[in-house]
N, C-alpha and C. Protein backbone atom coordinates (compact mmCIF):
# COMPACT_ATOMS: atom_id res chain seq x y z
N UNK A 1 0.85 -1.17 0.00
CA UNK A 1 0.00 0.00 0.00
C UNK A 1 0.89 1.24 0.00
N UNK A 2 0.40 2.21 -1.03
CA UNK A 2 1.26 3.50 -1.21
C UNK A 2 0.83 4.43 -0.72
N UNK A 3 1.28 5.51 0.18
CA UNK A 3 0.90 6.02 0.57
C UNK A 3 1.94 7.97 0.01
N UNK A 4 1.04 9.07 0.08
CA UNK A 4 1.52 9.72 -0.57
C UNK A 4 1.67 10.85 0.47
N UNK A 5 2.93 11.01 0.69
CA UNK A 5 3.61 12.02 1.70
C UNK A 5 3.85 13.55 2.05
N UNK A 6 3.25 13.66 0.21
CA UNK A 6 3.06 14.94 -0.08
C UNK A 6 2.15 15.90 0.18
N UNK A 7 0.89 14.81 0.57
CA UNK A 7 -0.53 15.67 0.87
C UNK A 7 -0.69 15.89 2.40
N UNK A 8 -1.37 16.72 2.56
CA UNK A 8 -1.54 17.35 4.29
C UNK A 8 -2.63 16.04 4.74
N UNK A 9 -2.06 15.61 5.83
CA UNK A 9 -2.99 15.22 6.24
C UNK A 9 -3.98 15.53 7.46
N UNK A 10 -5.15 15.08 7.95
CA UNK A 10 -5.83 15.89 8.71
C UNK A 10 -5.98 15.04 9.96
N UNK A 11 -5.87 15.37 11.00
CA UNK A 11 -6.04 14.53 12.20
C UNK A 11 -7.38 15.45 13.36
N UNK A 12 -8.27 14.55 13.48
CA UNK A 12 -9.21 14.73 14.70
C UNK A 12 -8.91 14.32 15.86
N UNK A 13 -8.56 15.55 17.14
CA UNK A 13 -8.30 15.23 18.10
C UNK A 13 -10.09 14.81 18.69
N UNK A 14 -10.32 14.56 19.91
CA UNK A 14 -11.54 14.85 20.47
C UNK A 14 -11.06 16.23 21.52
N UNK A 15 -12.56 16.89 21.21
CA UNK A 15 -12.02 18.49 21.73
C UNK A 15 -12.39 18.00 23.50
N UNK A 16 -11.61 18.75 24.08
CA UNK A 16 -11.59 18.68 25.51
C UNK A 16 -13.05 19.31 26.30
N UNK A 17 -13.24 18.43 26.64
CA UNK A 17 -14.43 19.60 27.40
C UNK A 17 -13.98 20.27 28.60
N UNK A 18 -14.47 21.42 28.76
CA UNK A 18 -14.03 22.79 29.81
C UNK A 18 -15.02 22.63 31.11
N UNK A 19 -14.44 21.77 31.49
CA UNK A 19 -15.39 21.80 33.37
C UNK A 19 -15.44 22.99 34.46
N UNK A 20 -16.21 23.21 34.88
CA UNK A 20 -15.94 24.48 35.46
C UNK A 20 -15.68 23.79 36.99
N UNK A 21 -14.64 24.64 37.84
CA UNK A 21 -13.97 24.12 39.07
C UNK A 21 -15.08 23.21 39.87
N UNK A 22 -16.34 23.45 39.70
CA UNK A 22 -17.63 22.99 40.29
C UNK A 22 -18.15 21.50 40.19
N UNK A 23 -17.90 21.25 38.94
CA UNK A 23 -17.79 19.94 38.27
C UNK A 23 -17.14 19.35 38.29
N UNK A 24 -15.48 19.58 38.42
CA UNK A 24 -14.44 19.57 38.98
C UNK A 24 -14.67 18.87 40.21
N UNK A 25 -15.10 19.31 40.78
CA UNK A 25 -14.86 18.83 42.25
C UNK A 25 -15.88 17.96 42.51
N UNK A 26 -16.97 17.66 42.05
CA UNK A 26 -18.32 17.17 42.13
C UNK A 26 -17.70 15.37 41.70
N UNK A 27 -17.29 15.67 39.91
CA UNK A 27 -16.50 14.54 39.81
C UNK A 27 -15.89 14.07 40.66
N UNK A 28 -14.37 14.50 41.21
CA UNK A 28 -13.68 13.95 41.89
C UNK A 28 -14.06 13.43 43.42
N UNK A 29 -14.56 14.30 43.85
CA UNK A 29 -15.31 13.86 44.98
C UNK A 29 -16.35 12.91 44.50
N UNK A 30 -17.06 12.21 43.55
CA UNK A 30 -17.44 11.01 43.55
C UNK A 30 -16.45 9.56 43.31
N UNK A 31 -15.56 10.04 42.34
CA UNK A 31 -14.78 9.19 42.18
C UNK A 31 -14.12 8.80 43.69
N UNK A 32 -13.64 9.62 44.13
CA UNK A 32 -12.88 9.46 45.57
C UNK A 32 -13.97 8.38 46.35
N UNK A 33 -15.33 9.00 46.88
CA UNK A 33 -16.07 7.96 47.46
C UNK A 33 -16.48 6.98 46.94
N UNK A 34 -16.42 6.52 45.55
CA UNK A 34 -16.23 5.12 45.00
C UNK A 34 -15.02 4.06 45.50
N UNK A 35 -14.10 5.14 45.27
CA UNK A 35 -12.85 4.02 45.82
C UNK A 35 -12.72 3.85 47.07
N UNK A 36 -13.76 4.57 47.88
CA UNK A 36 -13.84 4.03 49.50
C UNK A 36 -12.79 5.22 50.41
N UNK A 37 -12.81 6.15 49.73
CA UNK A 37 -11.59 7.59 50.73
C UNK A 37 -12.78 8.11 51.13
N UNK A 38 -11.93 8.91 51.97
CA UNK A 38 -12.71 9.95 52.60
C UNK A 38 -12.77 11.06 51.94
N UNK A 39 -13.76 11.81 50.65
CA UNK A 39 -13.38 12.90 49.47
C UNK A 39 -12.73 14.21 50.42
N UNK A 40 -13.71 14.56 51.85
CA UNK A 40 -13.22 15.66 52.04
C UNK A 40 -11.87 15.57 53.08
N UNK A 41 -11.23 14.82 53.01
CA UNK A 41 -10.00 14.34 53.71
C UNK A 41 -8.71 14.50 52.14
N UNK A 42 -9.49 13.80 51.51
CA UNK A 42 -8.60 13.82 50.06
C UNK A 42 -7.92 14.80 49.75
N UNK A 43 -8.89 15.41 49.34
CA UNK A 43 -9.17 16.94 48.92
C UNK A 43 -8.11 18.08 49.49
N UNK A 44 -8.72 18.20 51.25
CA UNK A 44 -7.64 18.95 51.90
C UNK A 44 -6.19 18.33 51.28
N UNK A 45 -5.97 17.34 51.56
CA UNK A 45 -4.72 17.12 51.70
C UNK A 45 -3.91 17.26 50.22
N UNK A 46 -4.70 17.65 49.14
CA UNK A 46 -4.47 17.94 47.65
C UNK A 46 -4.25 19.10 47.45
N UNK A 47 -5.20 19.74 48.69
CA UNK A 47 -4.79 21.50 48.06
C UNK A 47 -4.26 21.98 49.14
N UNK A 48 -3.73 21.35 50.23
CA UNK A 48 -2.93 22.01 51.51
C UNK A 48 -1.42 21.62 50.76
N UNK A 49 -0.96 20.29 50.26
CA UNK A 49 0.31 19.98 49.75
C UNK A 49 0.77 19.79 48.29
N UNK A 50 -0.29 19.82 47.62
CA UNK A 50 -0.39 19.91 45.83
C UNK A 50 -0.05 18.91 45.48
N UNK A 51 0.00 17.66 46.49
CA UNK A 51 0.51 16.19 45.75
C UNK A 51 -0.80 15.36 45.14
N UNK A 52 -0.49 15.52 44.04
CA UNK A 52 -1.60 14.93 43.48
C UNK A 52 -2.13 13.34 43.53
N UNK A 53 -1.22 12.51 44.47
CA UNK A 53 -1.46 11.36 44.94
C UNK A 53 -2.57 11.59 46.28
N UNK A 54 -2.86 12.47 46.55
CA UNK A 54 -4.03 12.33 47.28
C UNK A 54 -5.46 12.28 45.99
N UNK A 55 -5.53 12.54 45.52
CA UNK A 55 -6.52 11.93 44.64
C UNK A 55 -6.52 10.97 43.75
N UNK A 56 -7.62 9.99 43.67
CA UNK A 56 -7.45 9.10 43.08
C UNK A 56 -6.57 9.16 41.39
N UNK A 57 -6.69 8.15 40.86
CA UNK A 57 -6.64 8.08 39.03
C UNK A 57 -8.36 7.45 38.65
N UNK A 58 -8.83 7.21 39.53
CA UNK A 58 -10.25 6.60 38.99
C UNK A 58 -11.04 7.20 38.39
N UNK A 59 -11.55 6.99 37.29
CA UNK A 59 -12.44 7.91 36.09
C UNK A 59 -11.32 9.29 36.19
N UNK A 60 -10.61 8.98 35.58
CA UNK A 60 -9.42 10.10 35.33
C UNK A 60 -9.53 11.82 36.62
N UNK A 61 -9.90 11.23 37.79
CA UNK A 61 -10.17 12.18 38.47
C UNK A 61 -8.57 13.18 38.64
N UNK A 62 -7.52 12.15 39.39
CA UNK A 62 -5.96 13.49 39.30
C UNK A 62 -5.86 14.21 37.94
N UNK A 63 -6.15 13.34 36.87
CA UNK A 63 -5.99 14.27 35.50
C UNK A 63 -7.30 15.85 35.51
N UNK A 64 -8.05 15.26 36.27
CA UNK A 64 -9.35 16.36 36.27
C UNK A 64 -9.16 17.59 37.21
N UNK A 65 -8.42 17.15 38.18
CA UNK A 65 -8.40 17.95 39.48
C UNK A 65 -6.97 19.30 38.90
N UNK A 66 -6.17 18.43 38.35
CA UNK A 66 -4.84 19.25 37.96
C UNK A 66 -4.90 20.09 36.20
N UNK A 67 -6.46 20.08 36.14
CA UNK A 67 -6.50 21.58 35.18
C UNK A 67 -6.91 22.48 35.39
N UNK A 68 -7.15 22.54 36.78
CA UNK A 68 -6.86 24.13 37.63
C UNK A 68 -5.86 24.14 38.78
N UNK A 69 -5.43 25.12 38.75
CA UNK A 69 -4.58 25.52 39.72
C UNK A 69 -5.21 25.48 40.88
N UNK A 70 -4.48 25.32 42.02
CA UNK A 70 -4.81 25.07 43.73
C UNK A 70 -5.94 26.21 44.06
N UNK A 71 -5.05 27.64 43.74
CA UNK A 71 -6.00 28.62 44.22
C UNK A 71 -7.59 28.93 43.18
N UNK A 72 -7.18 28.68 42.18
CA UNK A 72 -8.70 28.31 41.58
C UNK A 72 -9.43 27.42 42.27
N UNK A 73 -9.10 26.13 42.60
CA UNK A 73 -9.84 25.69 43.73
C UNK A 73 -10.52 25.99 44.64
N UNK A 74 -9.36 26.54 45.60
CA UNK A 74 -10.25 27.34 46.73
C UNK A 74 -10.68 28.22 46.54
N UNK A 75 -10.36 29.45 45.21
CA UNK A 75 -11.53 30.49 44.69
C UNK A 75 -12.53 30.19 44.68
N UNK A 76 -13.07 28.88 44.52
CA UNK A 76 -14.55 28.07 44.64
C UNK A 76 -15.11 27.38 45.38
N UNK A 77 -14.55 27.24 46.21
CA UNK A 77 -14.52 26.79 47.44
C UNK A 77 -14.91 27.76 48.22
N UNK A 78 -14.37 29.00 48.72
CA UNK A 78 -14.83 29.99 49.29
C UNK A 78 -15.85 30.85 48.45
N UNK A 79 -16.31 31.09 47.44
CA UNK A 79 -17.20 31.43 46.73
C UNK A 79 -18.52 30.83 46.93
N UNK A 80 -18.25 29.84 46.59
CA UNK A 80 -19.49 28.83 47.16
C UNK A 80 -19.91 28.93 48.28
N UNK A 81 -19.33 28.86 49.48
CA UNK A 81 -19.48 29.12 50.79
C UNK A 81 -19.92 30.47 51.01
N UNK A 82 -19.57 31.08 50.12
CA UNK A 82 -20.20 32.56 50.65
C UNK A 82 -21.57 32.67 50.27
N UNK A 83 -21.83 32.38 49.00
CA UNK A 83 -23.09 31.95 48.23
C UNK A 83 -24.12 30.94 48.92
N UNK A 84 -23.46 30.12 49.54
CA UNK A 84 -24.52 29.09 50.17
C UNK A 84 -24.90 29.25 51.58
N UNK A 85 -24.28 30.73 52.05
CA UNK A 85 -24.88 30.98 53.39
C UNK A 85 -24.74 32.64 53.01
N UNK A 86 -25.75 32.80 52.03
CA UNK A 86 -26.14 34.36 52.00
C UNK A 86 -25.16 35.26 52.08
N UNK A 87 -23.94 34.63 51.79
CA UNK A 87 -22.99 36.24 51.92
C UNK A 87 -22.07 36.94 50.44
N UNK A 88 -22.61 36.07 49.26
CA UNK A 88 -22.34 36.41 47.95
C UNK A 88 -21.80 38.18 47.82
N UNK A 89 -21.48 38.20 46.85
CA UNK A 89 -21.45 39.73 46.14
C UNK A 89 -21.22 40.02 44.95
């Protein structure tokens, strides 16, 4: 089979989908209580030391958790909290 080297060829990635930190965490924190952790034990210990061995690999959760940065995290984390006890702005 010949194949011709000259022509462009075209490759389809699959496009990434853009989770927002919310979903983010919703995921991982299920994945985590599937594998039997404690999510909000996990968690701390992910964004107090940035080792990403506190979260699982199950349903690609460390790959999920590490496309935001730490403090994006807790940007939503405390956001939320402000929001879910009336103190938004």
């Amino acid at each position: 089979m010949s194949r011709k080297f000259d022509e462009t060829m075209k490759f389809n990635l699959a496009k990434e989908t853009s989770n927002t930190p919310g979903e983010i965490f919703t995921e991982v924190f299920q994945a985590l209580k599937e594998k039997g952790y404690d999510p909000i034990n996990q968690m701390v210990g992910y964004l107090i030391s940035g080792d990403p061995t506190y979260i699982t690999s199950h349903k690609n959760a460390r790959v999920l958790i590490r496309r935001l940065e730490r403090d994006e995290l807790l940007e939503e984390l405390v956001h939320s909290y402000m929001e879910n006890n009336g103190l938004g702005g």
